[in-house]
Protein backbone atom coordinates (compact mmCIF):
# COMPACT_ATOMS: atom_id res chain seq x y z
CA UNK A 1 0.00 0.00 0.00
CA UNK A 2 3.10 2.28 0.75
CA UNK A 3 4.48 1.63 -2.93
CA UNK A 4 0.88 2.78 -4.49
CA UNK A 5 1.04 5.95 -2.44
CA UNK A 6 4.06 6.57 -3.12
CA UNK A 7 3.02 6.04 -7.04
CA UNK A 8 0.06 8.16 -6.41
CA UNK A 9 2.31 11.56 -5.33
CA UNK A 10 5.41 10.14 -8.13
CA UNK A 11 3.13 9.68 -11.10
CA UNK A 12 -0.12 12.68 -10.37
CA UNK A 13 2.32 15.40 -12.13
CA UNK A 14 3.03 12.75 -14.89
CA UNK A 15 -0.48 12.22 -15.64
CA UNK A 16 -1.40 15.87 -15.11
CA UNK A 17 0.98 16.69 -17.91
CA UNK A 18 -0.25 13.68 -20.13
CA UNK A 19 -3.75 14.94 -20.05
CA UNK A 20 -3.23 18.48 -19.81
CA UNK A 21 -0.70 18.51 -23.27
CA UNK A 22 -2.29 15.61 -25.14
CA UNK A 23 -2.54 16.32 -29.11
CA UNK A 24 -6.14 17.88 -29.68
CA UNK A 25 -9.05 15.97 -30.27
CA UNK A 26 -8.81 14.68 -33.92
CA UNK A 27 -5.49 15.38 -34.84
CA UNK A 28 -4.39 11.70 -34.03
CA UNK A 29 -6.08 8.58 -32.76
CA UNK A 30 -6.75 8.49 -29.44
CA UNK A 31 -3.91 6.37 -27.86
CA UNK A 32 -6.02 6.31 -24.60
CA UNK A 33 -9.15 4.14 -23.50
CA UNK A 34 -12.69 5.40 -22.57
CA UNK A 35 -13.68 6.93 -19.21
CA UNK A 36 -17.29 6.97 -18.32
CA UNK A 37 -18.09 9.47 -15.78
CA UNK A 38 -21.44 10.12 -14.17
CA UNK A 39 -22.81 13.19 -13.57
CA UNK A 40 -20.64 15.45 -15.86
CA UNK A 41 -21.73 18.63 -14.59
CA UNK A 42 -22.76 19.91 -10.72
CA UNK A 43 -21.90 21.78 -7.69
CA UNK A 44 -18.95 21.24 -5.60
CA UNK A 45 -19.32 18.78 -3.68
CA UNK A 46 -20.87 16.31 -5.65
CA UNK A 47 -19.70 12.69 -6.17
CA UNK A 48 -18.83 11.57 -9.34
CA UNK A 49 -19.03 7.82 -10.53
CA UNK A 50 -15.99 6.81 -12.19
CA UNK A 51 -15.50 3.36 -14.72
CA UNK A 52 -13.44 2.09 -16.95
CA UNK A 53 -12.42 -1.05 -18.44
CA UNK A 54 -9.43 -3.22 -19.64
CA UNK A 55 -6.81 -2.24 -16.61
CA UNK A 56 -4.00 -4.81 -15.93
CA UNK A 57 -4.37 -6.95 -18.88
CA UNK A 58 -2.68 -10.51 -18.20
CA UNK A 59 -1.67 -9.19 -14.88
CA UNK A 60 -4.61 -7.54 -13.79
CA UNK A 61 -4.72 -9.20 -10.10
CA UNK A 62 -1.09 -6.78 -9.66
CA UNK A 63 -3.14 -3.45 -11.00
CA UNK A 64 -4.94 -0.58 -9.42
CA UNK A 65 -6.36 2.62 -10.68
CA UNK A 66 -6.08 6.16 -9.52
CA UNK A 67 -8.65 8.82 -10.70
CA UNK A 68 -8.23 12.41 -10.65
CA UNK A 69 -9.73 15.23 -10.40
CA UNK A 70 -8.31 18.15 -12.10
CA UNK A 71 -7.90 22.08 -13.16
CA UNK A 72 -5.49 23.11 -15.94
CA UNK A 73 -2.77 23.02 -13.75
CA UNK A 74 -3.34 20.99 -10.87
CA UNK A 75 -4.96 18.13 -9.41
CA UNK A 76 -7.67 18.78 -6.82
CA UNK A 77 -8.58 15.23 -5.85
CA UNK A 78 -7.41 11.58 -6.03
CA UNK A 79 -8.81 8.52 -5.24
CA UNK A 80 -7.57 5.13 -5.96
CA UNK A 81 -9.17 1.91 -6.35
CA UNK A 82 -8.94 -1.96 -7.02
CA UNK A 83 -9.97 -3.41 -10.31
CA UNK A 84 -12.41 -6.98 -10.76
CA UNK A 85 -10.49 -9.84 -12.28
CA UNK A 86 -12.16 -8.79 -15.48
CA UNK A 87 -9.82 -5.34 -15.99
CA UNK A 88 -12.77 -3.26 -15.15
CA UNK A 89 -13.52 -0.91 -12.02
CA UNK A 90 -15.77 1.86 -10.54
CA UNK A 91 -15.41 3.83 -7.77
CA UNK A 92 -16.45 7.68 -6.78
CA UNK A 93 -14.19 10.98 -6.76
CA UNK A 94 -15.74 14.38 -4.93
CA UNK A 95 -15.39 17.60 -6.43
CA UNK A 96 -13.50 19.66 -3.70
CA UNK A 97 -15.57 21.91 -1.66
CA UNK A 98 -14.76 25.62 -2.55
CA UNK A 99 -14.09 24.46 -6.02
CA UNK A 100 -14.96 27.81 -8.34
CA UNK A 101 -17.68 27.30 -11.04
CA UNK A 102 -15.58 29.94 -13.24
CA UNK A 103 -12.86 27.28 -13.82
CA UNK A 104 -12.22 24.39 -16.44
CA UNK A 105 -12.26 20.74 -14.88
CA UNK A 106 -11.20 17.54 -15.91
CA UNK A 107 -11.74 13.82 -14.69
CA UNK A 108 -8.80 11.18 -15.83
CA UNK A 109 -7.30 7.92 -14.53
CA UNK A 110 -4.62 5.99 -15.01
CA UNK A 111 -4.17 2.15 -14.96
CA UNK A 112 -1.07 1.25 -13.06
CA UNK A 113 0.50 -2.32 -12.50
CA UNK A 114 2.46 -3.08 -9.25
CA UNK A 115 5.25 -6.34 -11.04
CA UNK A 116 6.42 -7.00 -8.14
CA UNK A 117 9.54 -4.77 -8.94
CA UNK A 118 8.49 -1.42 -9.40
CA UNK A 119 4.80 0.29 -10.23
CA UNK A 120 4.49 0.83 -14.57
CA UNK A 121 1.51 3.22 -16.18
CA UNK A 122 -0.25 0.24 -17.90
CA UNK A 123 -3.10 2.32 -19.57
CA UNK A 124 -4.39 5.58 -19.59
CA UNK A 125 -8.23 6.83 -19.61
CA UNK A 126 -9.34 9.70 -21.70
CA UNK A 127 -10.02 12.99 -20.02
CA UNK A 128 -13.30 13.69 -19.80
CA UNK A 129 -14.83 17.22 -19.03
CA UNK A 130 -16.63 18.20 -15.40
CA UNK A 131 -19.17 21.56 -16.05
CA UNK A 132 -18.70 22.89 -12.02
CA UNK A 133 -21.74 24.58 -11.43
CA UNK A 134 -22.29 27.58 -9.04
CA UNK A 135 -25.06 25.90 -7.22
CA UNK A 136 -24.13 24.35 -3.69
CA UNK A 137 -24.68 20.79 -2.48
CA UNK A 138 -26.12 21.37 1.34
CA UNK A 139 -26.29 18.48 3.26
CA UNK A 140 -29.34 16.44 3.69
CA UNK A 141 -31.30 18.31 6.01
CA UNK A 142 -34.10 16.01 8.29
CA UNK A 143 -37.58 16.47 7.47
CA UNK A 144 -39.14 18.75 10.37
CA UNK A 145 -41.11 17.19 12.96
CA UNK A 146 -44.62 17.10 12.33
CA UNK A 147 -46.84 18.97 15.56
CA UNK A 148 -48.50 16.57 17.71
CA UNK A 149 -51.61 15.72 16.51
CA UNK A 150 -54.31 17.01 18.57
CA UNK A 151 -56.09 14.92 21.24
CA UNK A 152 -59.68 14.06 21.10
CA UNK A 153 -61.91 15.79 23.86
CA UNK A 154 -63.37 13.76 26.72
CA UNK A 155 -66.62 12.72 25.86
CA UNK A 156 -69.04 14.87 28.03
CA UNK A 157 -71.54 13.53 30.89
CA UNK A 158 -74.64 12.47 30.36
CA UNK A 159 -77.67 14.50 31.55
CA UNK A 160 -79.06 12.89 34.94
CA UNK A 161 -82.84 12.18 34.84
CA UNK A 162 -85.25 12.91 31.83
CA UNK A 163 -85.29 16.58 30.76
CA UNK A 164 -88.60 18.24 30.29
CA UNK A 165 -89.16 20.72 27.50
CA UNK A 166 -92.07 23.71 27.95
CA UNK A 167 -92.27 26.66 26.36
């Protein structure tokens, strides 16, 4: 776990720079593999639901992912996660509290794989855009208690004796 960490804070700049001065869309094939992200726009805050697919190949028991969450110069969030025998994983970054809607965002990840020796960038995921939103994600407030319900009168007495009517 110390070796991934120290991967995490050794290879963030690295694949900053990869995604931040990648040729522009269309001017090659893309040498990276799909990122699906979920929402792409919201408040700070919010959690966003990161997958991807094909991490590790042959030796994807050794691999791991880390996911970031980027401006055009630095990253504001990392998470990292384990991948299914399969290659594939999904886990959940948070845009930073505080995080200014006037910026441009980015989510990315990076497939790494641990041989035993040293920690090697298998694959890399596509950046994908994150609209932040000035809104503001408060925190789930309870639902207000309801006022007691009012209690039912006692019934009244009965009359003693047979009343009389004149008049």
């Amino acid at each position: 776990m110390k070796s991934r960490r120290a991967a995490l804070v050794a290879t963030t700049g690295l694949a900053l720079a990869a995604a931040l001065f990648a040729a522009p869309a269309g001017a090659q094939e893309s040498e990276f593999a799909p990122l699906d992200i979920t929402p792409t726009s919201g408040p700070a805050g919010t959690s966003i639901t990161v997958s991807g697919d094909d991490c590790g190949g042959e030796q994807a028991f050794n691999a791991f992912v880390q996911v970031y969450f980027a401006n055009e110069t630095d990253v504001l969030n990392a998470v990292e996660t384990e991948i299914a025998e399969t290659g594939s994983w999904s886990t959940q970054i948070q845009v930073p509290a505080g995080t200014d809607p006037a910026g441009t965002y980015s989510v990315f990840a990076t497939c790494f794989v641990d041989n035993g020796e040293d920690i090697e960038v298998n694959l890399e995921y596509e950046e994908v855009a994150f609209d932040v939103t000035g809104d503001v994600v408060t925190p789930s407030q309870p639902a207000p208690t309801p006022a007691p319900a009012p209690t039912a009168a006692a019934p009244a007495a009965p009359v003693p004796g047979d009343p009389t009517f004149s008049g």
